[in-house]
Protein backbone atom coordinates (compact mmCIF):
# COMPACT_ATOMS: atom_id res chain seq x y z
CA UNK A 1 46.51 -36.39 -65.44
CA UNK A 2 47.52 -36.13 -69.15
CA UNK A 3 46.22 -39.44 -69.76
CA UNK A 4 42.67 -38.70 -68.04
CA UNK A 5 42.67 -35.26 -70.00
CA UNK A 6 42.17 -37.81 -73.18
CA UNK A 7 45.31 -35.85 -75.27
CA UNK A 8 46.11 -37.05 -78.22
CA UNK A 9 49.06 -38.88 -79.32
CA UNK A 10 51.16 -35.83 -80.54
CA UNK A 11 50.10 -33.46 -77.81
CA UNK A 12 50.51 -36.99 -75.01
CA UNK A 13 54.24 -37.02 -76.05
CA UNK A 14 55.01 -32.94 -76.33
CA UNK A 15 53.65 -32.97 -72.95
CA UNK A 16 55.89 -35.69 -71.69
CA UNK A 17 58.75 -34.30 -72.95
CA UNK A 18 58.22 -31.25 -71.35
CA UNK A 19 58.45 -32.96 -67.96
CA UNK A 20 61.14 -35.24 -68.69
CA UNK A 21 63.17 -31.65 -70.26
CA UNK A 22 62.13 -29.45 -66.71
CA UNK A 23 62.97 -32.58 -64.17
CA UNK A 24 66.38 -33.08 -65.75
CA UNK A 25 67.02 -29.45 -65.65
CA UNK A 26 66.20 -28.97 -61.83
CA UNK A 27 68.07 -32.26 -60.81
CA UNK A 28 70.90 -33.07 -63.08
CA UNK A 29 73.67 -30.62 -62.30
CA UNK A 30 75.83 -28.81 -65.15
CA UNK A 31 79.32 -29.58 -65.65
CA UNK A 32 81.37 -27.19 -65.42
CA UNK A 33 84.14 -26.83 -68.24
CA UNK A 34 87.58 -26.86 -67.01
CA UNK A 35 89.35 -22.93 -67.52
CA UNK A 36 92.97 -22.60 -67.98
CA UNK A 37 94.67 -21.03 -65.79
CA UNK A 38 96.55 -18.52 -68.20
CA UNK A 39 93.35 -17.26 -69.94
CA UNK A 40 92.24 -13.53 -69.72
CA UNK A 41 88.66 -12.74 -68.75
CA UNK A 42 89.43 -10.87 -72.05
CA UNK A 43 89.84 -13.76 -73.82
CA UNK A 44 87.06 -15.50 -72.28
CA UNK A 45 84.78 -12.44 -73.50
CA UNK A 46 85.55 -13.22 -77.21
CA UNK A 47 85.48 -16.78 -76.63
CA UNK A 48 81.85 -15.97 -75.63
CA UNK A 49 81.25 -13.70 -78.15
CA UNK A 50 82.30 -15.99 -80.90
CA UNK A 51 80.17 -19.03 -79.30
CA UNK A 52 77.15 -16.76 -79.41
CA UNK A 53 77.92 -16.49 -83.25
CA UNK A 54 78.41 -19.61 -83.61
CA UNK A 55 75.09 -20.94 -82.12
CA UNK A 56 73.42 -18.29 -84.33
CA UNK A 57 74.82 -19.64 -87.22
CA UNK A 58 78.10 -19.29 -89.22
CA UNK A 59 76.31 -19.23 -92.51
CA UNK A 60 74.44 -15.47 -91.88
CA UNK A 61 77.69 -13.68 -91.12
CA UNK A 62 81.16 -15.39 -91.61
CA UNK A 63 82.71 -12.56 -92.25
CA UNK A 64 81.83 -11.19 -88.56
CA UNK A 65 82.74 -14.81 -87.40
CA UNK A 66 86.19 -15.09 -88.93
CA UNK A 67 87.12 -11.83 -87.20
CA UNK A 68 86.30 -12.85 -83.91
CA UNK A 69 87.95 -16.52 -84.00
CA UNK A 70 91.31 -13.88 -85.58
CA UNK A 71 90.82 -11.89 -82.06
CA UNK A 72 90.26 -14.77 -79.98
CA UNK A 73 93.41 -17.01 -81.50
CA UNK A 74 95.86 -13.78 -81.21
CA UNK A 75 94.80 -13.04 -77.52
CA UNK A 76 94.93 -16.59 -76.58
CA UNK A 77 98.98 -16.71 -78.10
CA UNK A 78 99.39 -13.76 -75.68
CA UNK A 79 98.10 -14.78 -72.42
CA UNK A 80 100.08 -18.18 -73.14
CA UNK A 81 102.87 -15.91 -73.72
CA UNK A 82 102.72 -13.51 -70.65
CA UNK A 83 101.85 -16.82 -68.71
CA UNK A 84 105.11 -18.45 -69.95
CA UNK A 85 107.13 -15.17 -68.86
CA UNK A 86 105.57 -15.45 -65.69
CA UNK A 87 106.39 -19.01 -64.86
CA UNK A 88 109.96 -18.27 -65.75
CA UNK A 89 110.34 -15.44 -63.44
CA UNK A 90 108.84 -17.75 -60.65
CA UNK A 91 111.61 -20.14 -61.65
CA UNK A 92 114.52 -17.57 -61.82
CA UNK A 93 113.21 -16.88 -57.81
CA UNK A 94 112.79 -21.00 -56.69
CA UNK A 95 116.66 -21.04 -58.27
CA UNK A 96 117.93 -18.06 -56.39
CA UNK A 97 116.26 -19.40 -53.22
CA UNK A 98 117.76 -22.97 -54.22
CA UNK A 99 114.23 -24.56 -54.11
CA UNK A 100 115.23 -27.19 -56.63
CA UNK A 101 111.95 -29.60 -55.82
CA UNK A 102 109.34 -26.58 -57.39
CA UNK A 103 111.89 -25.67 -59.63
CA UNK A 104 111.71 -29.09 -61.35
CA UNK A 105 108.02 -29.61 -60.76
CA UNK A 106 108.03 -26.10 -62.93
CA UNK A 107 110.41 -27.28 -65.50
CA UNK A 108 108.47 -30.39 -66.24
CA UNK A 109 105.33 -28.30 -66.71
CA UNK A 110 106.82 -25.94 -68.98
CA UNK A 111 108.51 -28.78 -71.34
CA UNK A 112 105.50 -30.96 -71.47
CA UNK A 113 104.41 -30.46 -75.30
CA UNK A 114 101.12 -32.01 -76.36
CA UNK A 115 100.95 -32.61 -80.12
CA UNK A 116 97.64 -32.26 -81.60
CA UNK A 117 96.38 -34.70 -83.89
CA UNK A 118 96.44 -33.22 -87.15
CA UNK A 119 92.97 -31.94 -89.08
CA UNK A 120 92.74 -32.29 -92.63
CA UNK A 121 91.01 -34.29 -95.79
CA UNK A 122 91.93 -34.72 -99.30
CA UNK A 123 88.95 -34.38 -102.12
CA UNK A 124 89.06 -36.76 -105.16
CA UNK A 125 91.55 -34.68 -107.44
CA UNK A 126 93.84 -35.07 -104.01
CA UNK A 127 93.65 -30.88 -102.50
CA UNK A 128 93.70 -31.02 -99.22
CA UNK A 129 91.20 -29.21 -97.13
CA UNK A 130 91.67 -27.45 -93.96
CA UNK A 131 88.65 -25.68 -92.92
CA UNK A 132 85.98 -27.39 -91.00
CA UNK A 133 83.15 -25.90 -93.88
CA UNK A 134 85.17 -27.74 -96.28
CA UNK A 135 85.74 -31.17 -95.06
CA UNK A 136 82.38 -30.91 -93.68
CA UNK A 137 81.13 -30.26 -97.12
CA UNK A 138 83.46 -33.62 -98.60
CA UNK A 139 82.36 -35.99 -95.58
CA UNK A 140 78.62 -35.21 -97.33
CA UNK A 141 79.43 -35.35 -100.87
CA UNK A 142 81.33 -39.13 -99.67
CA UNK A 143 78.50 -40.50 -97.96
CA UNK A 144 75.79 -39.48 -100.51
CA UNK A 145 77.71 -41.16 -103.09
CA UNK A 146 78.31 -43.85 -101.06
CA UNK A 147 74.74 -44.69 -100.04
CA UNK A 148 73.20 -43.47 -103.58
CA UNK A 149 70.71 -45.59 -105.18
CA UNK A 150 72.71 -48.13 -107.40
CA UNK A 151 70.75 -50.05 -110.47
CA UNK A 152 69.84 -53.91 -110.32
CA UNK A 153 72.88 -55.73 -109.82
CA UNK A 154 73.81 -58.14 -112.65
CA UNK A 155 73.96 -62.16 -111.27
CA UNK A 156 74.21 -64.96 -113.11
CA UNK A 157 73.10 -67.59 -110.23
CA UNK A 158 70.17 -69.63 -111.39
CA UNK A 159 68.27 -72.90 -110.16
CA UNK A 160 67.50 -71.17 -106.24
CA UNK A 161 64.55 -72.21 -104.59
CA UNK A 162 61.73 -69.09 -104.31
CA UNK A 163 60.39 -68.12 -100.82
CA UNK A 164 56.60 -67.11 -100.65
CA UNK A 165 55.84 -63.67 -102.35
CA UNK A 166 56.16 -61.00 -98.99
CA UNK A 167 52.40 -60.05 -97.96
CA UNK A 168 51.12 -56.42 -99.20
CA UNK A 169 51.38 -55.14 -95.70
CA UNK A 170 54.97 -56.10 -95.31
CA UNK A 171 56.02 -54.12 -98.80
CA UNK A 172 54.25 -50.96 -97.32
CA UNK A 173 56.10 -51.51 -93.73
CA UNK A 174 58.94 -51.34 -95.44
CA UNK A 175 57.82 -48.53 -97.51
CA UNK A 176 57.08 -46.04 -95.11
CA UNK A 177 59.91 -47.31 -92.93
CA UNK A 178 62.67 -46.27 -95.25
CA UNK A 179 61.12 -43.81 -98.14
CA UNK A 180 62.57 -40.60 -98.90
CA UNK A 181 65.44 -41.21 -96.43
CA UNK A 182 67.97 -38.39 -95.32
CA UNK A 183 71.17 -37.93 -93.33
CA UNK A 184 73.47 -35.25 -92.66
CA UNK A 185 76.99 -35.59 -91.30
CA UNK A 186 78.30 -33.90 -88.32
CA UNK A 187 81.86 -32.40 -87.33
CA UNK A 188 83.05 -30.37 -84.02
CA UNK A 189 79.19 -29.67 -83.54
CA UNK A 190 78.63 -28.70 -87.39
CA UNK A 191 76.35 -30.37 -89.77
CA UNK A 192 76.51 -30.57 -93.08
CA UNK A 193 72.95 -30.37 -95.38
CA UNK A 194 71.02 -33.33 -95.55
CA UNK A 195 71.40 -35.38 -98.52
CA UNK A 196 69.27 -38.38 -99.96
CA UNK A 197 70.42 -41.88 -98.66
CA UNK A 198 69.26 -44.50 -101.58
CA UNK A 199 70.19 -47.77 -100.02
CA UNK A 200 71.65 -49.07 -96.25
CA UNK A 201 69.62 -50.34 -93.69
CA UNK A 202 69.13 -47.93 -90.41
CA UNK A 203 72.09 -48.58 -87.95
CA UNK A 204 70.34 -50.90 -85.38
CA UNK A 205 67.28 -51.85 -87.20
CA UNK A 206 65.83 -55.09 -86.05
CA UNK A 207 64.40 -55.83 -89.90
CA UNK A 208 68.09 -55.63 -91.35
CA UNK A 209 68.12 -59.65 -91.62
CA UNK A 210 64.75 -59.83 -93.55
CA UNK A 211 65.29 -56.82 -95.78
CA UNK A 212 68.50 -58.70 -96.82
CA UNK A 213 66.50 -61.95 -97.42
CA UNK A 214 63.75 -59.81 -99.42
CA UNK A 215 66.26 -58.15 -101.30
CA UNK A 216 68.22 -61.51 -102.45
CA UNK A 217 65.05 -63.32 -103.21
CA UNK A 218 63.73 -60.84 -105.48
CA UNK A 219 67.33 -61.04 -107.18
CA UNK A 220 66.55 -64.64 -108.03
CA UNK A 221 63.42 -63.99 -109.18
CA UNK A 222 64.41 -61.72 -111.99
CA UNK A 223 67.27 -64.30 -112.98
CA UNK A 224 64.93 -67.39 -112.80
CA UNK A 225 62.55 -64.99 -114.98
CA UNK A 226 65.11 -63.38 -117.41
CA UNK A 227 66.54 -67.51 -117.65
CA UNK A 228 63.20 -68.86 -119.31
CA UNK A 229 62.51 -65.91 -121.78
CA UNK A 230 65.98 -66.45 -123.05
CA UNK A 231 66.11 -67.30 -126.86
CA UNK A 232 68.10 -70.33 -126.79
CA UNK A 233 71.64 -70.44 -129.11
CA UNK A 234 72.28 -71.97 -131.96
């Protein structure tokens, strides 16, 4: 019906991803998140509380957002706390009623320690950062140094055979493919601000082979050019 409605492009594909969007809502179920056991539905109010900041966006109020992820951390230590009292008066019971099968069951639980793997990144002086707003923030001043825009490299090799000049339409292709290109880095559902990317291919790109080939031949021209306007030596 779209199609007969003569949309245009833009409004063709806003309209099909509107269906695509409303069918996957009303057919694909949600997954549920698993709960702990020894969480409060107090906790779980300032865990939703502080997701609701967070979605809005750390940036307009950290201060409000540092204060909540303080409340949730120091009720979490406490329901793990009155949770690990509790499980050790169960225990003190299964021992007085000699039921040593649960009572070892328990025992394993409680001793199973899960070690998490640690979080941090050092800057180029060597300080290590902690906080995700500051290795988010190193991650993007890596990779925009890493894929800035570099000079013409220096080569020395000469006597290569030239491939056709690339037609007019294949320079703007590859013009309006990757001009003014920008990337961001993202951490634990944060991302960083965008930053320029100067050279790379796109991850995937199909023209990756022929860029390179572009690239090396218009190397060799400049050598092969800079080679005969040489003055010669003595």
């Amino acid at each position: 019906m779209a199609v007969e409605e003569e949309m245009g492009p833009d409004e063709l594909a806003t309209h099909a991803q509107q269906i695509l969007l409303s069918t996957a809502k009303n057919r694909i179920p949600k997954r549920k998140a698993k709960r702990q056991p020894w969480i409060s539905n107090t906790t779980l109010e300032l865990i939703e509380e502080r997701r609701n900041l967070k979605a809005g966006g750390i940036t307009q109020d950290k201060k409000l957002y540092k204060e909540k992820s303080r409340e949730r951390k120091n009720s979490l230590k406490m329901d793990k706390k009155q949770y690990i009292e509790d499980q050790c008066k169960e225990m003190e019971e299964m021992h007085a009623q000699h039921k040593d099968h649960k009572l070892f069951k328990h025992a394993r639980l409680m001793t199973t320690v899960l070690k998490p793997a640690p979080k941090a990144i050092k800057d180029k002086t060597g300080k290590v950062f902690t906080e995700n707003i500051e290795i988010l923030g190193r991650w993007r001043e890596y990779c925009s140094e890493m894929y800035k825009a570099e000079q013409t490299p220096d080569t020395t090799i000469t006597n290569m055979e030239t491939e056709p000049e690339p037609l007019i339409d294949e320079v703007r292709l590859l013009e309006n493919l990757y001009k003014d290109q920008e990337a961001a880095v993202r951490i634990d559902g944060e991302t960083s601000e965008w930053f320029s990317v100067g050279k790379g291919v796109r991850q995937g790109c199909i023209l990756s082979p022929h860029l390179f080939n572009v690239y090396a031949e218009n190397i060799m021209r400049r050598v092969r050019r800079d080679d005969s306007t040489a003055v010669p030596g003595p």
